[in-house]
N, C-alpha and C. Protein backbone atom coordinates (compact mmCIF):
# COMPACT_ATOMS: atom_id res chain seq x y z
N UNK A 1 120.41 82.53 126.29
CA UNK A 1 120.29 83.61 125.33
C UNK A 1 119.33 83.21 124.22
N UNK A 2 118.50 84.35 123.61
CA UNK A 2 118.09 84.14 122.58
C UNK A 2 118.16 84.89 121.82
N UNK A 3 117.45 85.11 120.63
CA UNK A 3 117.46 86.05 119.61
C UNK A 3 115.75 87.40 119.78
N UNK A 4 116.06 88.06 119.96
CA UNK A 4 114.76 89.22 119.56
C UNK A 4 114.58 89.43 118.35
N UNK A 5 113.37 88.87 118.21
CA UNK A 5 113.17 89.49 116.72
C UNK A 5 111.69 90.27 116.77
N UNK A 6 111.65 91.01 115.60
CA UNK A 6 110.49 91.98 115.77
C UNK A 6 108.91 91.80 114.50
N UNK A 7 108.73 92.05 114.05
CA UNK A 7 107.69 91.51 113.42
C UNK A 7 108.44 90.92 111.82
N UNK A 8 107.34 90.31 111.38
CA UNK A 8 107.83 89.40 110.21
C UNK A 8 108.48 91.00 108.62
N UNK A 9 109.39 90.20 108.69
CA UNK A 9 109.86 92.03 107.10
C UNK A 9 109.44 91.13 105.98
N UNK A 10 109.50 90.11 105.57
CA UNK A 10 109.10 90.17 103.95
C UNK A 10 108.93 88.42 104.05
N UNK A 11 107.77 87.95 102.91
CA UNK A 11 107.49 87.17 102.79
C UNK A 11 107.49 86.82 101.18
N UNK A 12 107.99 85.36 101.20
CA UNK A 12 108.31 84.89 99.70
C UNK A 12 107.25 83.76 99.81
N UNK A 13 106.43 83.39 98.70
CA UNK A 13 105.76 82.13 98.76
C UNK A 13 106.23 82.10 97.09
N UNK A 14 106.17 80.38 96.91
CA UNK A 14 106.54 79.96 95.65
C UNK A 14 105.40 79.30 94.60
N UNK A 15 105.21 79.99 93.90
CA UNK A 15 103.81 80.31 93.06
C UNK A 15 103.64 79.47 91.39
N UNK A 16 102.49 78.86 91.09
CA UNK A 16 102.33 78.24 89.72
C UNK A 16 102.60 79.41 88.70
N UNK A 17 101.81 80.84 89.31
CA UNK A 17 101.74 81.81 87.85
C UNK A 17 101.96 83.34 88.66
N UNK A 18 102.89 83.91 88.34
CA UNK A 18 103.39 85.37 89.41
C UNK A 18 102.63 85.91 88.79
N UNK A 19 102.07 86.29 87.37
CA UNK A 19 101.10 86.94 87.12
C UNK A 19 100.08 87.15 87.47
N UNK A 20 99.36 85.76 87.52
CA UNK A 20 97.67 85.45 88.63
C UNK A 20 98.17 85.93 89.88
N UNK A 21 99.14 85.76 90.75
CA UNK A 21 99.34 86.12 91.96
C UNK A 21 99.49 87.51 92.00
N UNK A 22 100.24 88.06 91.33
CA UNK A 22 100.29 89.29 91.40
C UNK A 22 98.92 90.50 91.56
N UNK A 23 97.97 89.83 90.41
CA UNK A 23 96.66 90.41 90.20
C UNK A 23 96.14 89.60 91.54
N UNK A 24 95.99 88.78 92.06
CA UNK A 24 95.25 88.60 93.17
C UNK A 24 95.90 89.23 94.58
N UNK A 25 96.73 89.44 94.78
CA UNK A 25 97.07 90.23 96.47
C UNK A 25 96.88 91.82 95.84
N UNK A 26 97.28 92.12 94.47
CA UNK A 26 96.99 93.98 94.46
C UNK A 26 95.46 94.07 94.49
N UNK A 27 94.76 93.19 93.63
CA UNK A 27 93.32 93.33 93.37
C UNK A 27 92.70 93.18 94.72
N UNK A 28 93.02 92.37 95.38
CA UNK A 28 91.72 92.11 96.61
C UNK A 28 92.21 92.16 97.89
N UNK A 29 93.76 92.35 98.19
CA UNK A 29 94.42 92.42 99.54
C UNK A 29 95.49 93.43 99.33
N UNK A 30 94.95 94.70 98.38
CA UNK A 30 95.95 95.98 98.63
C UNK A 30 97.39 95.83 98.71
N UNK A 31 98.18 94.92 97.82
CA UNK A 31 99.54 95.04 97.79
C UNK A 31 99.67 95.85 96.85
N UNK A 32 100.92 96.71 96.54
CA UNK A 32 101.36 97.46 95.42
C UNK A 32 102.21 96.51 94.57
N UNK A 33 102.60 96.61 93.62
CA UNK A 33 103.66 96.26 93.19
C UNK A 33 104.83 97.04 93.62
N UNK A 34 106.05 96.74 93.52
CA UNK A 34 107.38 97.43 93.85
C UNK A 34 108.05 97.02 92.51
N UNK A 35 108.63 95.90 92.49
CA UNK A 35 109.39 95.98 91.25
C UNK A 35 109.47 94.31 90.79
N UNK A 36 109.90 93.95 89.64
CA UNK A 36 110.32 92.51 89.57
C UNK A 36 111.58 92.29 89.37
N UNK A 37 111.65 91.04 89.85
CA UNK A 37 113.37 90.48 89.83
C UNK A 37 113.59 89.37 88.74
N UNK A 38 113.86 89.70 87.48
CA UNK A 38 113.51 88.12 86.74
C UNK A 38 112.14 87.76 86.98
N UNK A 39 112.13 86.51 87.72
CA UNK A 39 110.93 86.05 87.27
C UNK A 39 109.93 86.31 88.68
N UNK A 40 110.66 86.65 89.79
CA UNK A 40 109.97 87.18 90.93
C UNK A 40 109.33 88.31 90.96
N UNK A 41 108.32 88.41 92.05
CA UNK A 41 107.61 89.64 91.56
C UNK A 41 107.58 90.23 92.93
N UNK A 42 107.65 91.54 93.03
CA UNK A 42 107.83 91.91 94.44
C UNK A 42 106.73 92.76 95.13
N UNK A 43 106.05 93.17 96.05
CA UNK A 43 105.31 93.55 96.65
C UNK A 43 104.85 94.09 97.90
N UNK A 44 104.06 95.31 98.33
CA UNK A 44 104.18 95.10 99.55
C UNK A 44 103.15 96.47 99.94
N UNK A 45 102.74 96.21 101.07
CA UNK A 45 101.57 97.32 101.51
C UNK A 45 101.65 97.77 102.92
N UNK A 46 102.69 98.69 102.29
CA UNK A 46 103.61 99.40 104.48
C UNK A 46 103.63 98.65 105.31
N UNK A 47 103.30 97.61 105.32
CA UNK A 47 103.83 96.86 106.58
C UNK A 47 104.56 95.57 106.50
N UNK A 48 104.27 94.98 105.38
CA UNK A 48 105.02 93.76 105.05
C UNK A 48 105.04 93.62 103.63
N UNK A 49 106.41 93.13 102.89
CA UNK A 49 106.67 92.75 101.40
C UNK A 49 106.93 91.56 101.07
N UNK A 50 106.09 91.12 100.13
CA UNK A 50 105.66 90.15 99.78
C UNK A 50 106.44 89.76 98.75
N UNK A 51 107.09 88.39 98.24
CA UNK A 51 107.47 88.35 97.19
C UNK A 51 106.64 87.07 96.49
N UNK A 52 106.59 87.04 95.41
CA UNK A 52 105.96 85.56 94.17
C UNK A 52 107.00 85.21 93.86
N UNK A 53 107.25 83.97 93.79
CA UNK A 53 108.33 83.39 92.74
C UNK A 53 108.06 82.35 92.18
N UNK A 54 108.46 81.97 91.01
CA UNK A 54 108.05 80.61 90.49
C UNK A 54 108.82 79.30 91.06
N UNK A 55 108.76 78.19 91.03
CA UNK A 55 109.74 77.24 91.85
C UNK A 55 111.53 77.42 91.13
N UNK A 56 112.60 77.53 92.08
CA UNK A 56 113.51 77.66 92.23
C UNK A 56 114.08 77.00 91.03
N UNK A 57 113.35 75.87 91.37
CA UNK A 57 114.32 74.59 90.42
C UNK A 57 113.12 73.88 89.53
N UNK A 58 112.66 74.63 88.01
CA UNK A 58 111.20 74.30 87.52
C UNK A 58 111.53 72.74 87.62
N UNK A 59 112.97 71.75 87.63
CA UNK A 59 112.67 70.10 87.43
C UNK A 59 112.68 69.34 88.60
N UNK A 60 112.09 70.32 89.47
CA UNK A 60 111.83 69.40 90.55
C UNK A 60 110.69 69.71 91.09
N UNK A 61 109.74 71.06 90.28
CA UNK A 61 108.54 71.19 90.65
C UNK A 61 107.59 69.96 90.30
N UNK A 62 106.34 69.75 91.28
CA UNK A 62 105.46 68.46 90.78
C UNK A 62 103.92 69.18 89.87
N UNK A 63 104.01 68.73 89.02
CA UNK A 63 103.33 68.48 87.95
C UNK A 63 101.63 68.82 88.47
N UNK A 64 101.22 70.18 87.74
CA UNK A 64 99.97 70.84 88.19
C UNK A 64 99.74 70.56 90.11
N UNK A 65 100.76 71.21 90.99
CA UNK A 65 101.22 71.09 92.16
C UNK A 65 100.17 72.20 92.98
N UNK A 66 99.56 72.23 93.64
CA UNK A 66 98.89 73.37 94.26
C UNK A 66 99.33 73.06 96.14
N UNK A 67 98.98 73.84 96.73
CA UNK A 67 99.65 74.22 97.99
C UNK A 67 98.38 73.13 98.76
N UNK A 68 99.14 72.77 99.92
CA UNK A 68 98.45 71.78 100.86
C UNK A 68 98.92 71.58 102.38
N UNK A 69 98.44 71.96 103.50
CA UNK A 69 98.78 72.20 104.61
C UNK A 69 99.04 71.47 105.40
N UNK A 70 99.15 70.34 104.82
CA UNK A 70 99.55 68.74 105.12
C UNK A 70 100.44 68.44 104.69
N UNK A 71 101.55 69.31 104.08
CA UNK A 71 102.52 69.23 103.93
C UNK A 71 103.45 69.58 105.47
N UNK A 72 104.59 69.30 105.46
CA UNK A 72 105.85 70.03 106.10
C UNK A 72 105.90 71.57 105.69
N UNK A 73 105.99 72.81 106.69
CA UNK A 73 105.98 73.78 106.26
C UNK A 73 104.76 74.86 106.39
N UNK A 74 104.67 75.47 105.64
CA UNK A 74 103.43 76.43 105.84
C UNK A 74 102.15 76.07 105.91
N UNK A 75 101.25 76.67 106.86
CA UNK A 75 99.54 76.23 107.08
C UNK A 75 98.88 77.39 106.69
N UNK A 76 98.99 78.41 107.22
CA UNK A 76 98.11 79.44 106.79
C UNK A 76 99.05 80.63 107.05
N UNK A 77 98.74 82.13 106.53
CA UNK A 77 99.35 83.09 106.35
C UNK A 77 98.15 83.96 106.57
N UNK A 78 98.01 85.12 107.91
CA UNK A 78 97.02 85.81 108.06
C UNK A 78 97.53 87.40 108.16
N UNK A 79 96.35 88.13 107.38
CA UNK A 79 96.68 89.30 107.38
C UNK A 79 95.63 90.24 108.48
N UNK A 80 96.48 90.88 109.35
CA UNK A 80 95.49 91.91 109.78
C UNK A 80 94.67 92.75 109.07
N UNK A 81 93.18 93.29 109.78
CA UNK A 81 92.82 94.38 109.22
C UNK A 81 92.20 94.94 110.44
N UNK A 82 91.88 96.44 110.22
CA UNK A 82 91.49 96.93 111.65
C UNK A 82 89.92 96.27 112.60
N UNK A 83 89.27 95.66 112.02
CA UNK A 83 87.60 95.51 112.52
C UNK A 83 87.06 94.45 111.54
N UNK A 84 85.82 93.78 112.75
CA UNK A 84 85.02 93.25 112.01
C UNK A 84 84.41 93.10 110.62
N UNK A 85 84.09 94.84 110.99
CA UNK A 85 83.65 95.63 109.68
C UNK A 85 84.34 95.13 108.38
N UNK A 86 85.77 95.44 108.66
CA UNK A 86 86.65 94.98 107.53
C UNK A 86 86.37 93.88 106.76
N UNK A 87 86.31 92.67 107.85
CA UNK A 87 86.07 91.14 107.70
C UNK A 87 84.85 91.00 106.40
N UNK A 88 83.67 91.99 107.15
CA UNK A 88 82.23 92.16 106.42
C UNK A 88 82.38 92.70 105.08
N UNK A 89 83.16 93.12 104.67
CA UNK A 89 83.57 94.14 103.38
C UNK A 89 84.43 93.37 102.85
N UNK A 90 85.19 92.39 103.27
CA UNK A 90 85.92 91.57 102.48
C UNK A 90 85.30 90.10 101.76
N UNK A 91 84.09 89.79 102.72
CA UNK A 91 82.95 88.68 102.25
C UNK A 91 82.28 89.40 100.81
N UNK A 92 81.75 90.30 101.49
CA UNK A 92 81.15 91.04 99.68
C UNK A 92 81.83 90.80 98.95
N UNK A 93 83.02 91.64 99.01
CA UNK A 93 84.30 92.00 97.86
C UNK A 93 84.32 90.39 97.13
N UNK A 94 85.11 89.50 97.89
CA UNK A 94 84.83 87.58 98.31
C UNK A 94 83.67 86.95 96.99
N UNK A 95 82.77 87.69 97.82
CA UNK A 95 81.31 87.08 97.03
C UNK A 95 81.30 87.74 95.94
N UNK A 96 81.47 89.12 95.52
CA UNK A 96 80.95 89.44 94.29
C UNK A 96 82.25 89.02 93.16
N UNK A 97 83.31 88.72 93.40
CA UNK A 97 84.11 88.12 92.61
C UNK A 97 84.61 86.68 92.49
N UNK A 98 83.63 85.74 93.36
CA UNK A 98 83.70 84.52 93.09
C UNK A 98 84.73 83.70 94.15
N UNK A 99 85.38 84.74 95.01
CA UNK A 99 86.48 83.66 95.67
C UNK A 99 85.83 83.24 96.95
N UNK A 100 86.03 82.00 97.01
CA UNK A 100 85.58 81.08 98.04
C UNK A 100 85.94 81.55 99.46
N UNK A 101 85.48 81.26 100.71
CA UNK A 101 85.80 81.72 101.60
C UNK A 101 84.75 80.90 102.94
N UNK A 102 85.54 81.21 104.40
CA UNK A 102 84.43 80.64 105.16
C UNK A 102 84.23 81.82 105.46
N UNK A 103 83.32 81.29 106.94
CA UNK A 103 82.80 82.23 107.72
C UNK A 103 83.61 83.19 108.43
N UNK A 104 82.94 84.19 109.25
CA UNK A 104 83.52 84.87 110.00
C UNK A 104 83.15 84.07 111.36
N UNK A 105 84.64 83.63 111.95
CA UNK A 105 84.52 82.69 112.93
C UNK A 105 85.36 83.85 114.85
N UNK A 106 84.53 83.90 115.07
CA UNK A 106 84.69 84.40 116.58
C UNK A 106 85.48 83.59 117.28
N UNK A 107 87.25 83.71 117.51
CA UNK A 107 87.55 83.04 118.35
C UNK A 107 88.02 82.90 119.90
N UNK A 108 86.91 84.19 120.53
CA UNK A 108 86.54 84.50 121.93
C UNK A 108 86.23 83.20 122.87
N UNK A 109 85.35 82.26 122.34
CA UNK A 109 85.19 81.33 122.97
C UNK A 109 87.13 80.48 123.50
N UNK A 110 87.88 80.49 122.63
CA UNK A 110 89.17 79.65 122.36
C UNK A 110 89.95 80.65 123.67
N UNK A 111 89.72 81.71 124.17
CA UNK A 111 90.33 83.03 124.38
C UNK A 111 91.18 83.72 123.85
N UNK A 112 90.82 83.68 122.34
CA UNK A 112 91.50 84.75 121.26
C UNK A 112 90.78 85.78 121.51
N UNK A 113 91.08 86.96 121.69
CA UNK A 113 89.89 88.11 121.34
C UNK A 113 90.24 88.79 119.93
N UNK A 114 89.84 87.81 118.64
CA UNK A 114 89.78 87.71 117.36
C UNK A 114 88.27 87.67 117.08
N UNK A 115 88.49 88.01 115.66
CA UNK A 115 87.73 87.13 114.66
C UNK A 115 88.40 87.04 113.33
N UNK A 116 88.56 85.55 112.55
CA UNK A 116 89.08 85.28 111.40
C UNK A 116 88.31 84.95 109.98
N UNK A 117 88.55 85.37 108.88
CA UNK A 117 88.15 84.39 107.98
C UNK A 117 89.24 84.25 107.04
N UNK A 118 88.58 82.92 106.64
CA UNK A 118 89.70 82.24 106.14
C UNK A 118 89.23 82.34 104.42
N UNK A 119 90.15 82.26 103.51
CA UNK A 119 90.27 81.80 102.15
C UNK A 119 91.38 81.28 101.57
N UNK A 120 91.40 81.33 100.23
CA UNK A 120 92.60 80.70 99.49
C UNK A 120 93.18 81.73 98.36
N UNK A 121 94.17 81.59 98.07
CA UNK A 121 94.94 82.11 97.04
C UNK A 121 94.73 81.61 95.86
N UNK A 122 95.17 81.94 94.51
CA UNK A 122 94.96 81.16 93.50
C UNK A 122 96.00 79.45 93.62
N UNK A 123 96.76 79.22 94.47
CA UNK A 123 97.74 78.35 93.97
C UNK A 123 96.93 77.54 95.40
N UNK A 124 96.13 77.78 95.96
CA UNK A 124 94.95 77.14 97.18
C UNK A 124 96.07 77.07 98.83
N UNK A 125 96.60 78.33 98.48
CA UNK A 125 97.39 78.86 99.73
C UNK A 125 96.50 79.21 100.96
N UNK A 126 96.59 78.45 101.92
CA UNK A 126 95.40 79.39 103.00
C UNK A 126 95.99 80.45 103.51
N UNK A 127 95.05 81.64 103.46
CA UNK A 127 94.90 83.00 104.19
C UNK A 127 93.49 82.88 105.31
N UNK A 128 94.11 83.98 106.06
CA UNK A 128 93.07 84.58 106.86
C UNK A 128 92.96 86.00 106.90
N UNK A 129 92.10 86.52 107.16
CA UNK A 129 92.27 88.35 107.82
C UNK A 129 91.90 87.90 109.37
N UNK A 130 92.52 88.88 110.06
CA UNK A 130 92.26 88.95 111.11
C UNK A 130 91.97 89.97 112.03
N UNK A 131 90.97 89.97 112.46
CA UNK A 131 90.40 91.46 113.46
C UNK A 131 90.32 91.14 114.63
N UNK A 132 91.04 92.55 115.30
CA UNK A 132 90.64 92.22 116.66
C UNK A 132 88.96 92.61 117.07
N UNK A 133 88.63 92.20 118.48
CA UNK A 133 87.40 92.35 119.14
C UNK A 133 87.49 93.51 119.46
N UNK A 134 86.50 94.41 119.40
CA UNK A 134 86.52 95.12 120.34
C UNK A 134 85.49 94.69 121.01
């Protein structure tokens, strides 16, 4: 036996500043706000809700701490979008506001019929978007 489960419902990542975070997924990856909880901030854009929170326990957070995928735990967090196109409109968007980013990497050769690019969050969380091929 196993368990069925169906796509991911809500995502919490644990954040230096819910404010900066907040302004960065509404500003450049279309989340709304929904509401805040204390010090959590909640979010979400019809298909998945997002939450910010600051660390659980601030005396056991480490000292100017930013996210690293070499840790135990999370590597990257990718969001769909419908097309290439998208990908291309998100490099501008990317470029004209300064956030770092790679390429648009084709991963047809791998037999994904993708293409990804990758960036970072303010707290240096990796994201991707992801399009399918047509």
């Amino acid at each position: 036996m196993n368990i069925s489960t169906g796509g991911v419902h809500h995502l919490a990542l644990t954040v230096t500043d819910t404010a900066r975070s907040r302004e960065f997924y509404t500003k450049y990856l279309g989340f709304n706000h929904i509401m805040d909880l204390g010090s959590k901030v909640i979010m979400g854009n019809g298909a998945l809700i997002l939450a910010v929170n600051p660390p659980p326990d601030p005396n056991q957070a480490l000292a100017n701490d930013h996210f690293t995928e070499h840790r135990v735990g999370l590597d990257h967090l990718s969001f769909s979008v419908a097309s290439r196109d998208d990908l291309e409109a998100a490099v501008r968007l990317f470029d004209e506001n300064g956030i770092p980013h790679g390429s648009i990497n084709d991963l047809g050769e791998y037999g994904l019929p993708i293409y990804v690019l990758a960036f970072r969050d303010p707290d240096n969380i990796q994201l991707e978007l992801t399009a399918p091929k047509s």
